[in-house]
N, C-alpha and C. Protein backbone atom coordinates (compact mmCIF):
# COMPACT_ATOMS: atom_id res chain seq x y z
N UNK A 1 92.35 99.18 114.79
CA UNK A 1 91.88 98.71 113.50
C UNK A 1 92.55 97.37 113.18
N UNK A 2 91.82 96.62 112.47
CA UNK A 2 92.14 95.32 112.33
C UNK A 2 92.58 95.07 110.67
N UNK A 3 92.62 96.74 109.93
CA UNK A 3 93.22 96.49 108.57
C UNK A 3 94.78 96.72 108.91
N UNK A 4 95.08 95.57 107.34
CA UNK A 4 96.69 95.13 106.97
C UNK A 4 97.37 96.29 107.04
N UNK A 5 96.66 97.38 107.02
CA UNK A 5 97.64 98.41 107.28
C UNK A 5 98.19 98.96 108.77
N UNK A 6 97.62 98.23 109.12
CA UNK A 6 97.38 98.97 110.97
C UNK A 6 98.92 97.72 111.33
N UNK A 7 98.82 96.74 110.39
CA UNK A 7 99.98 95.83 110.79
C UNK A 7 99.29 94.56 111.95
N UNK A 8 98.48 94.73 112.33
CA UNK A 8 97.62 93.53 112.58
C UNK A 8 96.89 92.56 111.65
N UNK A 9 96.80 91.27 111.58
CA UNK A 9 95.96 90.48 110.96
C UNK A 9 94.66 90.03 111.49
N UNK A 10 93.57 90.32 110.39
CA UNK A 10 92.61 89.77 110.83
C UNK A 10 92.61 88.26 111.23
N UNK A 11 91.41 88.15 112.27
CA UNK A 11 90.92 86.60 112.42
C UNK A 11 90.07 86.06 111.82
N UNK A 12 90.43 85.28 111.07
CA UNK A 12 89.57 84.25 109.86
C UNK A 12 89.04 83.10 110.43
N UNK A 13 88.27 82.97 110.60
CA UNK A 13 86.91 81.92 110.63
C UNK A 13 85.99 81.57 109.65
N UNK A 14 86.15 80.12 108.94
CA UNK A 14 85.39 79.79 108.08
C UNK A 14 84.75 78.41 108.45
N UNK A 15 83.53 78.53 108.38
CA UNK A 15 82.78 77.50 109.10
C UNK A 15 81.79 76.98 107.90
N UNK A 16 81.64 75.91 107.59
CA UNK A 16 81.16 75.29 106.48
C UNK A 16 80.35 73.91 106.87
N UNK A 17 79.24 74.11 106.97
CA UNK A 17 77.94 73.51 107.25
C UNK A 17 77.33 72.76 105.83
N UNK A 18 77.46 71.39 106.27
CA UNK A 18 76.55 70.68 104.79
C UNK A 18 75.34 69.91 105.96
N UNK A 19 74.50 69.64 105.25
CA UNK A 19 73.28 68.77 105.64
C UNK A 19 72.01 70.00 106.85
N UNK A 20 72.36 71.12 106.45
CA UNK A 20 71.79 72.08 107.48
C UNK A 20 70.85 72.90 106.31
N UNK A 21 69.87 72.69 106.64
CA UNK A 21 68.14 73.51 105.78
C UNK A 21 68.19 74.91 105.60
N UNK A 22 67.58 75.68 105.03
CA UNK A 22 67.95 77.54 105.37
C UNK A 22 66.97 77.79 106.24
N UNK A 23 66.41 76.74 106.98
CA UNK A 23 65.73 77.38 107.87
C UNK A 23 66.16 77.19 109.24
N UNK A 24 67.07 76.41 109.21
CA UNK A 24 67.89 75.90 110.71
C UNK A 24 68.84 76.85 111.17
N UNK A 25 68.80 77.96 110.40
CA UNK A 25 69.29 79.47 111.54
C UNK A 25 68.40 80.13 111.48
N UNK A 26 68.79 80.64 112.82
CA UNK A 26 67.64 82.17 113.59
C UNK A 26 67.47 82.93 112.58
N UNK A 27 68.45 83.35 111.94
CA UNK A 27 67.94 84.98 111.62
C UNK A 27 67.66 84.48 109.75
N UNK A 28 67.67 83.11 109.41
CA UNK A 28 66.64 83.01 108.46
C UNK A 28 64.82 82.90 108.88
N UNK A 29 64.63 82.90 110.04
CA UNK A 29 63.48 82.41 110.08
C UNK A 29 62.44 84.31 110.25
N UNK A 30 61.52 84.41 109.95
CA UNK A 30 60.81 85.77 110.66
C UNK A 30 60.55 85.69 111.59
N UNK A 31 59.94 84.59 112.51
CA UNK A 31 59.64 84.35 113.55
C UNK A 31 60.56 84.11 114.46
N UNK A 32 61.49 84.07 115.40
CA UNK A 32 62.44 83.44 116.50
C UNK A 32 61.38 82.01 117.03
N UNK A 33 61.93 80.98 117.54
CA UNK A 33 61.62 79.57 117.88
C UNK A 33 62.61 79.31 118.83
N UNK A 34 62.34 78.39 120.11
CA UNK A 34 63.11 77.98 120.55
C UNK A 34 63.96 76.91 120.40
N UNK A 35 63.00 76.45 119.23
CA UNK A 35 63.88 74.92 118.64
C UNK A 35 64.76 75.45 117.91
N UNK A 36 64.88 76.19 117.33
CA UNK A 36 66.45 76.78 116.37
C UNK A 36 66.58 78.45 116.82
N UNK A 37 67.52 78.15 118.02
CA UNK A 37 68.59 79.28 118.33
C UNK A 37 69.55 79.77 117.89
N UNK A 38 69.68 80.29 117.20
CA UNK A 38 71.86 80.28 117.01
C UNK A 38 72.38 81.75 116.89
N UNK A 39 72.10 82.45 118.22
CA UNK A 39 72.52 83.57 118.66
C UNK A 39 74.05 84.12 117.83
N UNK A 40 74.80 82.74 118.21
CA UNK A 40 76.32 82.81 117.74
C UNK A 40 76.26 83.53 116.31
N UNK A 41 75.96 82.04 115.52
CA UNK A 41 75.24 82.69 114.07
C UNK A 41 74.85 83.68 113.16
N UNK A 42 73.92 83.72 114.44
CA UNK A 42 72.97 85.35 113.89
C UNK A 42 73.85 86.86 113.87
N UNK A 43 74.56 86.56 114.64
CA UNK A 43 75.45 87.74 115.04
C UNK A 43 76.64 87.64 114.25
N UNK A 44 77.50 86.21 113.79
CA UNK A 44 78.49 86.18 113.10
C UNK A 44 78.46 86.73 111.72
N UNK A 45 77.09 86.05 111.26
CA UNK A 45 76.74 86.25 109.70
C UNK A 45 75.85 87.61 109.36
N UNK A 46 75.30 88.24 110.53
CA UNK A 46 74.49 89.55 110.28
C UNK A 46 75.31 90.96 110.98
N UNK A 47 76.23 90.42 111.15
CA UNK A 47 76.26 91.78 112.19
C UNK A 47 78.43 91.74 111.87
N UNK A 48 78.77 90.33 111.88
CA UNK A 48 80.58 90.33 111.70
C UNK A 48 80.94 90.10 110.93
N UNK A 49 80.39 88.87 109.98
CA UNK A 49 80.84 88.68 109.02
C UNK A 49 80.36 88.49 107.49
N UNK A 50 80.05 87.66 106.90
CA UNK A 50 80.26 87.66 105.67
C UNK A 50 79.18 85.78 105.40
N UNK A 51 78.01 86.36 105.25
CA UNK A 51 77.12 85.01 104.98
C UNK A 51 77.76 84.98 103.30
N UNK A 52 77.63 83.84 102.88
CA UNK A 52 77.68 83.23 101.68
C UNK A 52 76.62 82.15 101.22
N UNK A 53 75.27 82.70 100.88
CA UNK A 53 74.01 82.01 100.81
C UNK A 53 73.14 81.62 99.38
N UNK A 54 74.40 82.07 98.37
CA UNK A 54 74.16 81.27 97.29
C UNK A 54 74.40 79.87 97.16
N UNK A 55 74.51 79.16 95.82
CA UNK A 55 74.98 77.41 95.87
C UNK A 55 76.04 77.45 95.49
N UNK A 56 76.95 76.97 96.59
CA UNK A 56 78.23 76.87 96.16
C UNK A 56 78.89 75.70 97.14
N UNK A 57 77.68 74.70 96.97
CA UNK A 57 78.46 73.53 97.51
C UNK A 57 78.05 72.23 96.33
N UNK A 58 78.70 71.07 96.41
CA UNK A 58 78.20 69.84 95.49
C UNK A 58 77.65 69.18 96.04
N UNK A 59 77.23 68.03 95.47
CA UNK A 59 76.08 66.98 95.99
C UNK A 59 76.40 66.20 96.71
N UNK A 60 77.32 65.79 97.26
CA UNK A 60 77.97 64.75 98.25
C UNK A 60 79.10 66.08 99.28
N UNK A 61 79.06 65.53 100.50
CA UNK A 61 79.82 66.19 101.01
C UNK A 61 80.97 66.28 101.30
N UNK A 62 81.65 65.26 100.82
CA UNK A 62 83.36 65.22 100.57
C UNK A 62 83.80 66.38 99.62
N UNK A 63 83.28 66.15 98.27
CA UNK A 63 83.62 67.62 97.38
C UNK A 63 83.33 69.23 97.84
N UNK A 64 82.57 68.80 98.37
CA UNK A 64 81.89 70.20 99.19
C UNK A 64 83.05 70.79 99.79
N UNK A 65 83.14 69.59 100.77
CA UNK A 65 84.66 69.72 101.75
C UNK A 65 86.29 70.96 100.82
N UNK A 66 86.35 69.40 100.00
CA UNK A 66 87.75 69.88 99.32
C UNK A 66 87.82 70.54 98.37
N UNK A 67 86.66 71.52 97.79
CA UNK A 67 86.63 72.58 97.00
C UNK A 67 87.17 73.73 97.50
N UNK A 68 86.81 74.38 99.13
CA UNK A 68 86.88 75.58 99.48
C UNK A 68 88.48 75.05 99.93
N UNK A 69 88.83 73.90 100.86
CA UNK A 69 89.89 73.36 101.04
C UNK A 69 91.15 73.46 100.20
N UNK A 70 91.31 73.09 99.41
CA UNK A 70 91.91 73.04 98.23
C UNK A 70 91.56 74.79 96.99
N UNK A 71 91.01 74.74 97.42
CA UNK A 71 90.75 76.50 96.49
C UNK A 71 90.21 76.30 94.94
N UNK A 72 89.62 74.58 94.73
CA UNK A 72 89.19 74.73 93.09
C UNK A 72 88.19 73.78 93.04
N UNK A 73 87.39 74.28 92.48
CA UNK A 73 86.06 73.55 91.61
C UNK A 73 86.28 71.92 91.68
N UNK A 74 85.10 71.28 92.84
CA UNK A 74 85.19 69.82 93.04
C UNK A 74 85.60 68.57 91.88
N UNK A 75 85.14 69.64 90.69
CA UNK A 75 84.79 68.77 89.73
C UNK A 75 87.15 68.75 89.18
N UNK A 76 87.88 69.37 89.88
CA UNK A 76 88.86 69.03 89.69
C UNK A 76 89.72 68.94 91.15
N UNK A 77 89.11 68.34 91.77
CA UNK A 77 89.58 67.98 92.80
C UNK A 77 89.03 66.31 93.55
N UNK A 78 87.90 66.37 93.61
CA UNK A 78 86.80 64.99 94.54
C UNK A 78 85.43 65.09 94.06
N UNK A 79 85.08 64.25 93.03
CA UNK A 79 83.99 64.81 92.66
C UNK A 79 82.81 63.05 93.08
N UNK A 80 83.44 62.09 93.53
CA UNK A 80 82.93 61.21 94.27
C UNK A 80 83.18 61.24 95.53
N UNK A 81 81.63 60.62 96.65
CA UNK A 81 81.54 60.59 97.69
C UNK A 81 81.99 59.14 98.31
N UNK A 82 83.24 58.77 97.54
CA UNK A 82 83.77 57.29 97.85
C UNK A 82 84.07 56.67 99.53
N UNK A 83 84.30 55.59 99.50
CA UNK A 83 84.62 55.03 100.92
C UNK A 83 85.84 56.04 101.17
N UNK A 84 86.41 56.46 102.55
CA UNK A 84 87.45 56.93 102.54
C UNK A 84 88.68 55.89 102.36
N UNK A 85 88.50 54.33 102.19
CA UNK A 85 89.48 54.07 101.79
C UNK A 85 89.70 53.16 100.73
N UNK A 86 89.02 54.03 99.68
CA UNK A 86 88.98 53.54 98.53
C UNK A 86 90.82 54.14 97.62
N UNK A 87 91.23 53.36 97.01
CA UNK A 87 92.82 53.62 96.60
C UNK A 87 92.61 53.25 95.30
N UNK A 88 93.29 54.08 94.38
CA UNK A 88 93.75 53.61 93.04
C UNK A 88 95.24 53.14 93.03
N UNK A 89 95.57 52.12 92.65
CA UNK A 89 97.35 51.43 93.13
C UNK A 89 98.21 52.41 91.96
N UNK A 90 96.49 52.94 90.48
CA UNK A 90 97.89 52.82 89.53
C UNK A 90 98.44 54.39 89.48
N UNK A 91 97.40 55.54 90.53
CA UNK A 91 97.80 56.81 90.56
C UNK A 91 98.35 56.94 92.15
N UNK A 92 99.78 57.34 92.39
CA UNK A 92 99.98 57.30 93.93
C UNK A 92 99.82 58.55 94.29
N UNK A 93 99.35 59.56 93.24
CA UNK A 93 99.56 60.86 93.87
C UNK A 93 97.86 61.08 93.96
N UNK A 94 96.85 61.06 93.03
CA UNK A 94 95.26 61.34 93.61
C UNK A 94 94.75 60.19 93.43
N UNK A 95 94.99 59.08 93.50
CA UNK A 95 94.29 57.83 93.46
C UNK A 95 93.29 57.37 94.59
N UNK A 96 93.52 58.39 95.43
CA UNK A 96 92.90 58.33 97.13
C UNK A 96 91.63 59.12 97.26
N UNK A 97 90.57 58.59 97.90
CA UNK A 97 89.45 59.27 97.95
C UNK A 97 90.54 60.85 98.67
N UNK A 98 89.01 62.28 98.38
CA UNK A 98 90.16 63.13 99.13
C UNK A 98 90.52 64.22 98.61
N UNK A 99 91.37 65.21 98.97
CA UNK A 99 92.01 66.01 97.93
C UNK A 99 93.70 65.60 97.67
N UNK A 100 93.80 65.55 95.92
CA UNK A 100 95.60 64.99 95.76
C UNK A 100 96.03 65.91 96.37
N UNK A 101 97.17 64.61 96.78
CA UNK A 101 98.81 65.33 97.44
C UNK A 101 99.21 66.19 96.99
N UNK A 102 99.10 66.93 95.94
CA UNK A 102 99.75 67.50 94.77
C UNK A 102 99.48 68.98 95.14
N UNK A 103 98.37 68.77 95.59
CA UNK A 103 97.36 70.22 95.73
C UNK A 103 97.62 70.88 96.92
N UNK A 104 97.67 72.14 96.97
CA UNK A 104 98.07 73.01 98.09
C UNK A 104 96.51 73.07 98.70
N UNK A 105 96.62 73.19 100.24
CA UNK A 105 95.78 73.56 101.04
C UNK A 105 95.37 74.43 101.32
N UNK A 106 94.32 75.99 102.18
CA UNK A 106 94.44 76.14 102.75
C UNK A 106 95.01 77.04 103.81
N UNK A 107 95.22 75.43 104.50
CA UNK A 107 95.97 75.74 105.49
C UNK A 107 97.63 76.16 105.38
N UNK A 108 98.31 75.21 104.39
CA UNK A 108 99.68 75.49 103.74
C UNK A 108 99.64 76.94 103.36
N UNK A 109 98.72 77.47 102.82
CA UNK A 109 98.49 79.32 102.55
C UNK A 109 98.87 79.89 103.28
N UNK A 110 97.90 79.58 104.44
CA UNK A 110 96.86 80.85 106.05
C UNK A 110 98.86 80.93 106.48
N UNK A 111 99.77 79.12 107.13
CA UNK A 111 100.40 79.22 107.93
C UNK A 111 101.99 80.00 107.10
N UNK A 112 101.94 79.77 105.49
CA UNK A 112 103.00 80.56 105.40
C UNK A 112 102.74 82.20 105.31
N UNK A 113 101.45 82.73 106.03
CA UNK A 113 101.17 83.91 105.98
C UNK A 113 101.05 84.32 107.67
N UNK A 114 101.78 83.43 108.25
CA UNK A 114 101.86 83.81 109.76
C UNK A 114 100.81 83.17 110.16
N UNK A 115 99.87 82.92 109.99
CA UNK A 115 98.63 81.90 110.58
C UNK A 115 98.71 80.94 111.62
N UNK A 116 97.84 80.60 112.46
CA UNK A 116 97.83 79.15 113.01
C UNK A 116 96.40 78.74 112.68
N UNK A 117 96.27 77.71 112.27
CA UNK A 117 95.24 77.30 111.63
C UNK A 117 94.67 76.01 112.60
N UNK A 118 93.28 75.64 112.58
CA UNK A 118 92.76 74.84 113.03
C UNK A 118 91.91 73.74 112.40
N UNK A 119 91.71 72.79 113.03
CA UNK A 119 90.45 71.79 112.04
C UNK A 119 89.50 71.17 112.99
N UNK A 120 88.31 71.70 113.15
CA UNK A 120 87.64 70.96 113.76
C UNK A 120 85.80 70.75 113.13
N UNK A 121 86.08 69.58 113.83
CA UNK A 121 84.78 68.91 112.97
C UNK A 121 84.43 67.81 112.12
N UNK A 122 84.39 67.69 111.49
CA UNK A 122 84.11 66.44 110.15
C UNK A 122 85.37 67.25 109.16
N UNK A 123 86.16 65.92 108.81
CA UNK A 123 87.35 66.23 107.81
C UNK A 123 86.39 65.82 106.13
N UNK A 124 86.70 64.67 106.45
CA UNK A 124 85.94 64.36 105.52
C UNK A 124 86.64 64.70 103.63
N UNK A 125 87.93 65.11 103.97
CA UNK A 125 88.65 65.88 102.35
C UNK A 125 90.20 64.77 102.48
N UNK A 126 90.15 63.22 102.97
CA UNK A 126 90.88 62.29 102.77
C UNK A 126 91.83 61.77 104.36
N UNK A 127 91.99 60.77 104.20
CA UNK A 127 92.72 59.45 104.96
C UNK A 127 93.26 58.61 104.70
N UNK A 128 93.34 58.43 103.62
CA UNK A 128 94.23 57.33 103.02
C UNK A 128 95.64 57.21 103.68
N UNK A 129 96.65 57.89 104.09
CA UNK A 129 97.75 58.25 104.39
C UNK A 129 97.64 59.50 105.52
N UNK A 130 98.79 59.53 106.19
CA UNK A 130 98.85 60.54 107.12
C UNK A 130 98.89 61.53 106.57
N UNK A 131 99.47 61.90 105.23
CA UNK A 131 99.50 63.53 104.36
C UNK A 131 98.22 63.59 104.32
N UNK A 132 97.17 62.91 103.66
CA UNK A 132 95.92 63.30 103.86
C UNK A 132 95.35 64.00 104.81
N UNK A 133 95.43 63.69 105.81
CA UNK A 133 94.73 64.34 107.05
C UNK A 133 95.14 66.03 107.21
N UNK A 134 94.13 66.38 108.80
CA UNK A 134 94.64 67.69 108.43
C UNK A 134 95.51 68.00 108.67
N UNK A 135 96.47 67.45 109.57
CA UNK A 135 97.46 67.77 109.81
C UNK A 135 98.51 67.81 108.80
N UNK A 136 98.54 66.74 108.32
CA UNK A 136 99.14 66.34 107.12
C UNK A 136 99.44 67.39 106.08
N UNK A 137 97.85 67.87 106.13
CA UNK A 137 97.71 69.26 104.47
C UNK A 137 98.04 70.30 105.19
N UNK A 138 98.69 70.69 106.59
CA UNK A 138 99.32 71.99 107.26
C UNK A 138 98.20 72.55 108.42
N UNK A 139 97.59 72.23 109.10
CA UNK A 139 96.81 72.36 110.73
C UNK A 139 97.49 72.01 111.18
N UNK A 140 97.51 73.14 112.36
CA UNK A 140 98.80 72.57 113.61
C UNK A 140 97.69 71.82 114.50
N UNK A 141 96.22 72.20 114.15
CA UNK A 141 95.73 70.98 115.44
C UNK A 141 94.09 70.54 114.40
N UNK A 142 93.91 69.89 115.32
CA UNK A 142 92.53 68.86 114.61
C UNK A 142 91.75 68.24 115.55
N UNK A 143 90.43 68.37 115.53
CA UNK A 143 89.74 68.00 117.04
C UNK A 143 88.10 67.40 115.88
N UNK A 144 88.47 66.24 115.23
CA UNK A 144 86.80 65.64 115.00
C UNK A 144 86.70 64.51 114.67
N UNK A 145 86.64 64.23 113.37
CA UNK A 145 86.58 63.22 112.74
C UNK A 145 86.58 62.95 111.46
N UNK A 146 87.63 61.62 110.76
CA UNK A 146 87.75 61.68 109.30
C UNK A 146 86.85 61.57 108.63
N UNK A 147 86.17 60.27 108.53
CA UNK A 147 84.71 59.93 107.69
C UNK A 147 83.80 60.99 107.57
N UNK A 148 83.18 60.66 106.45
CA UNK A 148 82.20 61.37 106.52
C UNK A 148 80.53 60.70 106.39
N UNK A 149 80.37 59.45 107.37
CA UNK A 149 79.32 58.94 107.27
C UNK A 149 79.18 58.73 108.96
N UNK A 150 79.69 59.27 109.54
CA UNK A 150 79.12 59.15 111.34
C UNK A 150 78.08 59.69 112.10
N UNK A 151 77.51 59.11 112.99
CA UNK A 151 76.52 59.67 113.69
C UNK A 151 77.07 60.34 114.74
N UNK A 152 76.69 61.97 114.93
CA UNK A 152 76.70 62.47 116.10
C UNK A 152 76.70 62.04 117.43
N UNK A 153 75.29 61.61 117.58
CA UNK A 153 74.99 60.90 118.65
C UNK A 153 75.37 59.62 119.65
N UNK A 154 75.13 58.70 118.30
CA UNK A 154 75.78 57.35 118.55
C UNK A 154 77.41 57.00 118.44
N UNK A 155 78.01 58.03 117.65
CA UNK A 155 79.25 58.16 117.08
C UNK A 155 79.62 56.66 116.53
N UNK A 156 78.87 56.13 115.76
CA UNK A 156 78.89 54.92 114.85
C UNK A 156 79.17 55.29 113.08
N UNK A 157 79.73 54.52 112.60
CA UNK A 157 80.33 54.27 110.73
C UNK A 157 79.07 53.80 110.40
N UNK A 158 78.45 54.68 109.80
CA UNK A 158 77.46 53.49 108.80
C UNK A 158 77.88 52.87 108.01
N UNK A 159 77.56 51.62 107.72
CA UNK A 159 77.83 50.35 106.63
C UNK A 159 77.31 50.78 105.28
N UNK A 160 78.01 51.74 104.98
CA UNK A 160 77.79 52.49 102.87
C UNK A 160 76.94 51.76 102.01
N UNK A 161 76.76 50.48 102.45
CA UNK A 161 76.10 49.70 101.87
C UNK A 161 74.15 49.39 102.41
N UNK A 162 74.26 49.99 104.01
CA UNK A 162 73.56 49.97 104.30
C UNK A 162 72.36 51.37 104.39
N UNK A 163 71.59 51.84 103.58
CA UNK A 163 70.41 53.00 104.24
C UNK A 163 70.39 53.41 105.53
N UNK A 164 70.14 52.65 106.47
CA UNK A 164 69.70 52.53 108.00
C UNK A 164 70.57 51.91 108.64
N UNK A 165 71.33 52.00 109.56
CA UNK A 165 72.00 51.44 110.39
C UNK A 165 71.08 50.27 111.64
N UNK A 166 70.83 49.16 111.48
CA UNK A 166 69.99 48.20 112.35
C UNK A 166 70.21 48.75 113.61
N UNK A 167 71.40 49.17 114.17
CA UNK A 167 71.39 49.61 115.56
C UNK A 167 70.93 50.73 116.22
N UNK A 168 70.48 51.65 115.03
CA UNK A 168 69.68 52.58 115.37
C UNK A 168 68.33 52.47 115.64
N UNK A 169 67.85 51.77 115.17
CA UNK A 169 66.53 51.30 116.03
C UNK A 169 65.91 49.77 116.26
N UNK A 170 67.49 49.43 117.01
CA UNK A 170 66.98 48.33 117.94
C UNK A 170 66.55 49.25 119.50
């Protein structure tokens, strides 16, 4: 058994998807397709764990980020989808796109509860400084990327200023 009483800890996996449709998993669709598989998915969220398929993300995906991150309502944490290195000089503690320094992580939680914690993927919840990052807010490791305006594919910064990136369809 994998309950606190057995003296084992469960394994926590929280995986947090922005820009993905409710129809871009399998086991939302009635039909199966070969264009949207996600065996993994289907089985994590129907069969192991714990879907969460109400709205409980914000409109930009940085807040999205540092709500569940941080453990509180975007709207007191990042509630703009700013450049990541946008700085306020006259606040040194949340003046930083991001979640403030101030604020516990997390990860600072999971690892003083015996945890090893991971980050992979789009950070996207601050850079301004090395505390920002994930390592910084308590991940012993990190495997993606800070921004949150990159292309998969091309692995290019879009220009914030720009809609379309010109190099995408030269």
């Amino acid at each position: 058994s994998l309950s606190p009483a057995a003296g084992k800890k469960p394994h926590l996996v929280f995986v947090l998807v922005d820009d993905w449709g409710w129809a871009n998993v399998g086991y939302h669709r009635k039909t199966p397709t070969k264009e949207v598989a996600t065996p993994t998915f289907d089985k994590l969220c129907k069969e192991e764990g714990l879907e969460l398929d109400q709205h409980y993300a914000f409109k930009f995906c940085s807040p999205s980020r540092c709500s569940p991150l941080s453990g509180r309502l975007p709207a007191h944490v990042n509630i703009a989808n700013l450049a990541m290195s946008f700085v306020n000089p006259k606040d040194p503690v949340s003046g930083f796109s991001g979640i403030p320094r101030n604020m516990t992580c997390i990860a600072e939680k999971l690892n003083s509860a015996g945890y090893y914690s991971h980050q992979v993927g789009k950070w996207d919840a601050g850079m301004a400084t090395w505390e920002h990052t994930p390592k910084g807010r308590g991940f012993q490791s990190s495997l993606g990327y800070f921004h949150h305006d990159n292309d998969y594919y091309t692995e290019y910064v879009r220009d914030p200023l720009q809609a379309f990136p010109k190099c995408i369809f030269d």
